[in-house]
C-alpha atoms as a PDB file:
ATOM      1  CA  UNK A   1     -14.651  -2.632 -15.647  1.00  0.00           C
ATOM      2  CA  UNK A   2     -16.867  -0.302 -14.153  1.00  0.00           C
ATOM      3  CA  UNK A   3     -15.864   2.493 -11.620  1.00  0.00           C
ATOM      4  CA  UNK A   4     -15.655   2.890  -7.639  1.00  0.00           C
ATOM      5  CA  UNK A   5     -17.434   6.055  -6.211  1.00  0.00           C
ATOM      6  CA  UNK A   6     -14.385   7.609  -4.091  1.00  0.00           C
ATOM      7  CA  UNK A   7     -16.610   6.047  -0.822  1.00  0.00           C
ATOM      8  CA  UNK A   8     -15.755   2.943  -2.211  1.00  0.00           C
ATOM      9  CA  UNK A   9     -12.379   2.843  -3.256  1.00  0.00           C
ATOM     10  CA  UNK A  10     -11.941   4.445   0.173  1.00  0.00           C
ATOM     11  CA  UNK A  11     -13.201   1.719   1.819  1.00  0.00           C
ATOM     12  CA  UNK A  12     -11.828  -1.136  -0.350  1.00  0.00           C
ATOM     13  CA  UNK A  13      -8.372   0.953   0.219  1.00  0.00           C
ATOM     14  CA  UNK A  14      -8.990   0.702   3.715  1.00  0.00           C
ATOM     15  CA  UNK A  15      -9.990  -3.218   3.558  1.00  0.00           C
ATOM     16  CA  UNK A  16      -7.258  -3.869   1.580  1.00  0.00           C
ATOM     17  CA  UNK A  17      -4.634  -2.265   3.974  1.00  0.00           C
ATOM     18  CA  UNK A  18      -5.868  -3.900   6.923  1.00  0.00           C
ATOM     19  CA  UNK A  19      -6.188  -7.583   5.233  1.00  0.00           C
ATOM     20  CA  UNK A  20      -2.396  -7.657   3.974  1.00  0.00           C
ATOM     21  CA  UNK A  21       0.326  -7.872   6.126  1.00  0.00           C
ATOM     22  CA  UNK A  22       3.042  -6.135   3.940  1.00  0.00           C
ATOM     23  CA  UNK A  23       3.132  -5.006   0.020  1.00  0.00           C
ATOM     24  CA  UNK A  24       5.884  -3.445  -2.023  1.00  0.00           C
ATOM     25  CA  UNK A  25       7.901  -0.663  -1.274  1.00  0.00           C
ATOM     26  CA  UNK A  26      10.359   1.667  -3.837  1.00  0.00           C
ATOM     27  CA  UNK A  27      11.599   5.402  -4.134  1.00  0.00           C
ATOM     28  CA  UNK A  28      10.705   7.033  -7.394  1.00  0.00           C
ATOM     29  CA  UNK A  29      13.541   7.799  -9.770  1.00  0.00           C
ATOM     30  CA  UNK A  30      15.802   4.981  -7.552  1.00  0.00           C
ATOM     31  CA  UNK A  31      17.195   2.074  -9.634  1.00  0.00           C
ATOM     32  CA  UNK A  32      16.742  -0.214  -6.768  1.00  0.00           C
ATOM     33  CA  UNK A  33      14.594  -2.784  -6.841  1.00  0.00           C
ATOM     34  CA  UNK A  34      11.155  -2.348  -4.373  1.00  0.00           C
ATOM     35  CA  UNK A  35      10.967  -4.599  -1.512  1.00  0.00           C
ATOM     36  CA  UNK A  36       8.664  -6.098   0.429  1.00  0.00           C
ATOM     37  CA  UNK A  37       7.444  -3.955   3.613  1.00  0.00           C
ATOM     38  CA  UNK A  38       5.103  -4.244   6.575  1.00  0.00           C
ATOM     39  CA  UNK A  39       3.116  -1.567   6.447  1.00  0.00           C
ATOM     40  CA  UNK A  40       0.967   0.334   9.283  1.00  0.00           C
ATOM     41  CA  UNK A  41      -2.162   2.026   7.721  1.00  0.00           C
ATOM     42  CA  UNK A  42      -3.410   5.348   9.386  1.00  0.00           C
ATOM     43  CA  UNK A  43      -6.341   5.755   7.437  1.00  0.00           C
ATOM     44  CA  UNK A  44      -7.425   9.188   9.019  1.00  0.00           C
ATOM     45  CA  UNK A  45      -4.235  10.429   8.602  1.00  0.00           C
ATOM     46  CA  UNK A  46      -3.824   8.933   4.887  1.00  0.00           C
ATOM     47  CA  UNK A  47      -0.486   7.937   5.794  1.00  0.00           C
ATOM     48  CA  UNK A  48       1.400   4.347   6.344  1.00  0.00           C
ATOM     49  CA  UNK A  49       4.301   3.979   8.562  1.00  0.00           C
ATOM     50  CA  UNK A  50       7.192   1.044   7.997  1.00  0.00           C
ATOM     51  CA  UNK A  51      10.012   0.559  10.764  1.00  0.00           C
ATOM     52  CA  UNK A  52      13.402  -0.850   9.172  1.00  0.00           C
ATOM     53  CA  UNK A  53      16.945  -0.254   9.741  1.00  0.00           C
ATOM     54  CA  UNK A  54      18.890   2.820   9.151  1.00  0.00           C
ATOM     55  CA  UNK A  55      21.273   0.509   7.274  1.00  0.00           C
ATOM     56  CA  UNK A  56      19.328  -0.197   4.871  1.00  0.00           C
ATOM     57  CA  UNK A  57      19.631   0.881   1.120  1.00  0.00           C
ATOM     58  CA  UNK A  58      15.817   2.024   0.969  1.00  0.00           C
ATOM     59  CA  UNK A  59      16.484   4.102   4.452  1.00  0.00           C
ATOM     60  CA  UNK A  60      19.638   5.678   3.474  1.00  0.00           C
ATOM     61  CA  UNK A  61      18.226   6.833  -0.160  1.00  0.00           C
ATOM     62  CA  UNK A  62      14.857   8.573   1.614  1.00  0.00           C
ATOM     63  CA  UNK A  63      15.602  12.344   1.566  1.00  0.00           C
ATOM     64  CA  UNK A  64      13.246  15.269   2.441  1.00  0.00           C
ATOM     65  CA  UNK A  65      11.126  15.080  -0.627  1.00  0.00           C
ATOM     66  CA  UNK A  66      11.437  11.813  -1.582  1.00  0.00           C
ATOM     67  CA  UNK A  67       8.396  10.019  -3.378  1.00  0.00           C
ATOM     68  CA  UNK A  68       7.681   6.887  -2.814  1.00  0.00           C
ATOM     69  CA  UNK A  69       5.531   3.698  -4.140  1.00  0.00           C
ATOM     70  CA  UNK A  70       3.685   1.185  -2.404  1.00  0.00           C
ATOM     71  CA  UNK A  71       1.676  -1.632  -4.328  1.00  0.00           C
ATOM     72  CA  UNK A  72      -0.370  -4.573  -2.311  1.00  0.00           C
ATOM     73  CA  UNK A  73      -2.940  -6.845  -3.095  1.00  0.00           C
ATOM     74  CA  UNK A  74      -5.417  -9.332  -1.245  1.00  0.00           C
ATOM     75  CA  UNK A  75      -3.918 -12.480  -1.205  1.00  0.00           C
ATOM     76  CA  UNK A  76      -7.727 -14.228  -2.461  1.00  0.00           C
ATOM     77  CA  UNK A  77      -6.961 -11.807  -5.935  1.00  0.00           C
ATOM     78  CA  UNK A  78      -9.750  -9.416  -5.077  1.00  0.00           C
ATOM     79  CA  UNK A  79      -7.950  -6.474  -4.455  1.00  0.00           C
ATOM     80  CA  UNK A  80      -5.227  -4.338  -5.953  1.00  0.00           C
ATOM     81  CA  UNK A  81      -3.910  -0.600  -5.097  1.00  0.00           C
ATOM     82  CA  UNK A  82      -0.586   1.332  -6.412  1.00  0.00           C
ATOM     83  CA  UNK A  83       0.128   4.576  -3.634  1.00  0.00           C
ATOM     84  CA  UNK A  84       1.944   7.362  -4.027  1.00  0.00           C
ATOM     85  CA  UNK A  85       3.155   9.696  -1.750  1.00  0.00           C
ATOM     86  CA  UNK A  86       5.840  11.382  -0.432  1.00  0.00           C
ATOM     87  CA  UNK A  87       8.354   8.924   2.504  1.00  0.00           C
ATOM     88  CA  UNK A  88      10.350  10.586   5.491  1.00  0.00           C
ATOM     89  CA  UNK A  89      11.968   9.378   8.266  1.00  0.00           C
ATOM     90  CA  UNK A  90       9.799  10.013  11.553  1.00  0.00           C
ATOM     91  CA  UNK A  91      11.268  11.106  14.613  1.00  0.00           C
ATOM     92  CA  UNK A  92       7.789  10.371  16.255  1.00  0.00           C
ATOM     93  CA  UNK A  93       8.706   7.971  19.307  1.00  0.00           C
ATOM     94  CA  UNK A  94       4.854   8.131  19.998  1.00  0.00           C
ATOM     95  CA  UNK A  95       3.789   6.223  16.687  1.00  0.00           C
ATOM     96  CA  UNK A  96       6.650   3.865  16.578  1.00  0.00           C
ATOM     97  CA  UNK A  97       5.526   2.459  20.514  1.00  0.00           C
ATOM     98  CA  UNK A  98       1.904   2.381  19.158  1.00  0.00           C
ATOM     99  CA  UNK A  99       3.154   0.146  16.000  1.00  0.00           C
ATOM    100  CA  UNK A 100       5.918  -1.560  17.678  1.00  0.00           C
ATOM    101  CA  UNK A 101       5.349  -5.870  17.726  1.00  0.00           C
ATOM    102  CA  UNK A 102       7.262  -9.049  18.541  1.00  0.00           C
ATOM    103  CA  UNK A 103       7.380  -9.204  14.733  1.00  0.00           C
ATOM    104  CA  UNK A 104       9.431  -5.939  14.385  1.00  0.00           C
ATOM    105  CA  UNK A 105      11.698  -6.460  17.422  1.00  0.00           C
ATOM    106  CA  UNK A 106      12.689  -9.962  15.713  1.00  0.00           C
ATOM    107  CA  UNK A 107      14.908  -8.004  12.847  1.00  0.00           C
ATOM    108  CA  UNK A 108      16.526  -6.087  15.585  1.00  0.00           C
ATOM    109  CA  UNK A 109      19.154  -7.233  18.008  1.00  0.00           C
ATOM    110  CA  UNK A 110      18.589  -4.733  21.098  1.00  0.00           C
ATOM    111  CA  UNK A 111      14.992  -4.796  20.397  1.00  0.00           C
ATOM    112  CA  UNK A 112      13.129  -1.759  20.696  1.00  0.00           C
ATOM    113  CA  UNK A 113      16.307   0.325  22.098  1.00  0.00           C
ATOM    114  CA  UNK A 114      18.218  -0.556  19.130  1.00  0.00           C
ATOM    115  CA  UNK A 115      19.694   2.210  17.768  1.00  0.00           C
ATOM    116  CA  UNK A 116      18.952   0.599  14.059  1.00  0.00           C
ATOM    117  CA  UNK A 117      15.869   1.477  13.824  1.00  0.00           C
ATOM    118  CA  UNK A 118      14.165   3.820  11.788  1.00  0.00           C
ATOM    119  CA  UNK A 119      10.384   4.976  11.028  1.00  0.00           C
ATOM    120  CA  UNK A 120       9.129   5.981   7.460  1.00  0.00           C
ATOM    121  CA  UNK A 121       6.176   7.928   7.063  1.00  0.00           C
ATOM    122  CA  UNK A 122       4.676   7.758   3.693  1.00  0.00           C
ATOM    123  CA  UNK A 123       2.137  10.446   3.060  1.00  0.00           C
ATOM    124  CA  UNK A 124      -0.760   9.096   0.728  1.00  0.00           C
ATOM    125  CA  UNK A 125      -0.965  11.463  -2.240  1.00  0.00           C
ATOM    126  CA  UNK A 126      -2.813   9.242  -4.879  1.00  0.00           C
ATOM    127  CA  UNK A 127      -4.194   5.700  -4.580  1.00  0.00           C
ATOM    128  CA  UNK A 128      -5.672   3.604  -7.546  1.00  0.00           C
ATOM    129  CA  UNK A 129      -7.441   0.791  -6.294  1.00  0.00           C
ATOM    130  CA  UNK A 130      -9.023  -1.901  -8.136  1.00  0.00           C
ATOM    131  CA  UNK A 131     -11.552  -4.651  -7.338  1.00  0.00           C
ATOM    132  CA  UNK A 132     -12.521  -8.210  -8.911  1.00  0.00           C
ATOM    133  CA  UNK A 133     -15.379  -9.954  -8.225  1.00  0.00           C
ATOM    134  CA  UNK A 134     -14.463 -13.208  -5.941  1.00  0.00           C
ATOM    135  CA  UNK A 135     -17.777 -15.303  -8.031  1.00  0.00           C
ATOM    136  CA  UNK A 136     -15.886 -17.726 -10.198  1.00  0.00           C
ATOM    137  CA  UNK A 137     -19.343 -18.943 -11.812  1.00  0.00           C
ATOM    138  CA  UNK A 138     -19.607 -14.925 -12.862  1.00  0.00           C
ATOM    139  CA  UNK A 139     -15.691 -14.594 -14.280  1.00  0.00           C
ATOM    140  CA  UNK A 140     -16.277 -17.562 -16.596  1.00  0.00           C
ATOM    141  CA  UNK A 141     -19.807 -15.953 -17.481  1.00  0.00           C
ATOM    142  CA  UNK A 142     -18.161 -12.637 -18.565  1.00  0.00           C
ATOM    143  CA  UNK A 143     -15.067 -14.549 -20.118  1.00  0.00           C
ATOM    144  CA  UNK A 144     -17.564 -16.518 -22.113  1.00  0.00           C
ATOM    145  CA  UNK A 145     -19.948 -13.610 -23.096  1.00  0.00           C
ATOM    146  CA  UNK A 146     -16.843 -11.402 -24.327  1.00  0.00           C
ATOM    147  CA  UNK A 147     -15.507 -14.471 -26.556  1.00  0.00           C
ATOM    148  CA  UNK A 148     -18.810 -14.706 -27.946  1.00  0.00           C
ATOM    149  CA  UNK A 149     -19.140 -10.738 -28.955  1.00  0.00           C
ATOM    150  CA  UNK A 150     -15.886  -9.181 -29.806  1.00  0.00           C
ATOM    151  CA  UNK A 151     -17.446  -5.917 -29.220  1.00  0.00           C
ATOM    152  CA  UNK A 152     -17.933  -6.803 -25.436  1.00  0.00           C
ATOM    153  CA  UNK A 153     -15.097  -6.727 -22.748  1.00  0.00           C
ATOM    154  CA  UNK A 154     -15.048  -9.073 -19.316  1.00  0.00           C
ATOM    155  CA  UNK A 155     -16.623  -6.746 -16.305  1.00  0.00           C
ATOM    156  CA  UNK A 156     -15.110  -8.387 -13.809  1.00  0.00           C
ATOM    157  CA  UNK A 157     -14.062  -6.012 -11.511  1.00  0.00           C
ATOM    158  CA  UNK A 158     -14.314  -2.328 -10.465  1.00  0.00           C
ATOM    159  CA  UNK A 159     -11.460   0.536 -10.452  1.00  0.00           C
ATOM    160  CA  UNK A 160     -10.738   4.206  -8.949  1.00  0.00           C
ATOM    161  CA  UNK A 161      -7.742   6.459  -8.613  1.00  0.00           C
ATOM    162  CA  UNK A 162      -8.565   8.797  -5.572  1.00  0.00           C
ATOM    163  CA  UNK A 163      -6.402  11.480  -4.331  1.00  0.00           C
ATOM    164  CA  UNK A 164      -5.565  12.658  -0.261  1.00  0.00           C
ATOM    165  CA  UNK A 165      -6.035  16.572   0.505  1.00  0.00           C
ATOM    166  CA  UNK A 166      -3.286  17.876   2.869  1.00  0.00           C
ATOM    167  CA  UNK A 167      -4.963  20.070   5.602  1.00  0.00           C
ATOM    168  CA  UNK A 168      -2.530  23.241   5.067  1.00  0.00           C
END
């Protein structure tokens, strides 16, 4: 597996955000299960966004501080990341019109007035980020070239962990 220049895993980050619709979603140091989220990418901001309900166990555990996990990955198997940052709940009315959809006004029942709902910011602190080639004729070539030489390992994909400055 050969590395990403931070460029790269950047943009595959980016990509890979923009392609999936919703990953996985836990608190660090919570014994609840992570759960599937839709996500909203800010990439100049290094930050995603997720609207849910106040009722919820994942809202009510968030807490000034909190650090969170988020892991997606390209439905074709090309793409992987596992984020970490710090989750808060957003007061920002601004962001949540520019994010709201039909899809998000379907899990509430007075729609965008509802007093349900509830924005989480997720600052990006670290990202790793892996990449596979897509070339099935080139997997099964570097499958078949490792089992021939035990010394040699698949490369079939790239990988980076990159980490997000915080303007002060």
């Amino acid at each position: 597996m050969s590395d990403l220049s931070r460029d790269e895993a950047h943009a595959a980050l980016t990509d890979l955000l923009s392609d999936v619709r919703a990953g996985m979603l836990g608190l660090k140091g919570s014994d609840q299960h992570m759960q599937p989220m839709t996500h909203h990418h800010d990439p100049e901001a290094s930050t995603l966004w997720f609207i849910t309900s106040r009722k919820t166990d994942l809202a009510r555990a968030v807490e000034n501080g909190t650090v969170a996990r988020f892991t997606a990955t390209k439905g074709d198997q090309r793409a992987w990341a596992s984020m970490t940052g710090t989750i808060a709940h957003s007061a920002d009315t601004a962001k949540l019109d520019e994010i709201w959809s039909s899809v998000a006004a379907a899990w509430f029942d007075k729609g965008r007035d509802d007093p349900d709902i509830c924005l989480l910011e997720m600052r990006l602190a670290e990202a790793a980020v892996w990449t596979a080639t897509g070339n099935p004729l080139v997997f099964g070539l570097e499958i078949a070239r490792a089992n021939l030489n035990e010394e040699r390992k698949p490369d079939i994909g790239s990988h980076a962990v990159i980490g997000f400055s915080r303007a002060a």
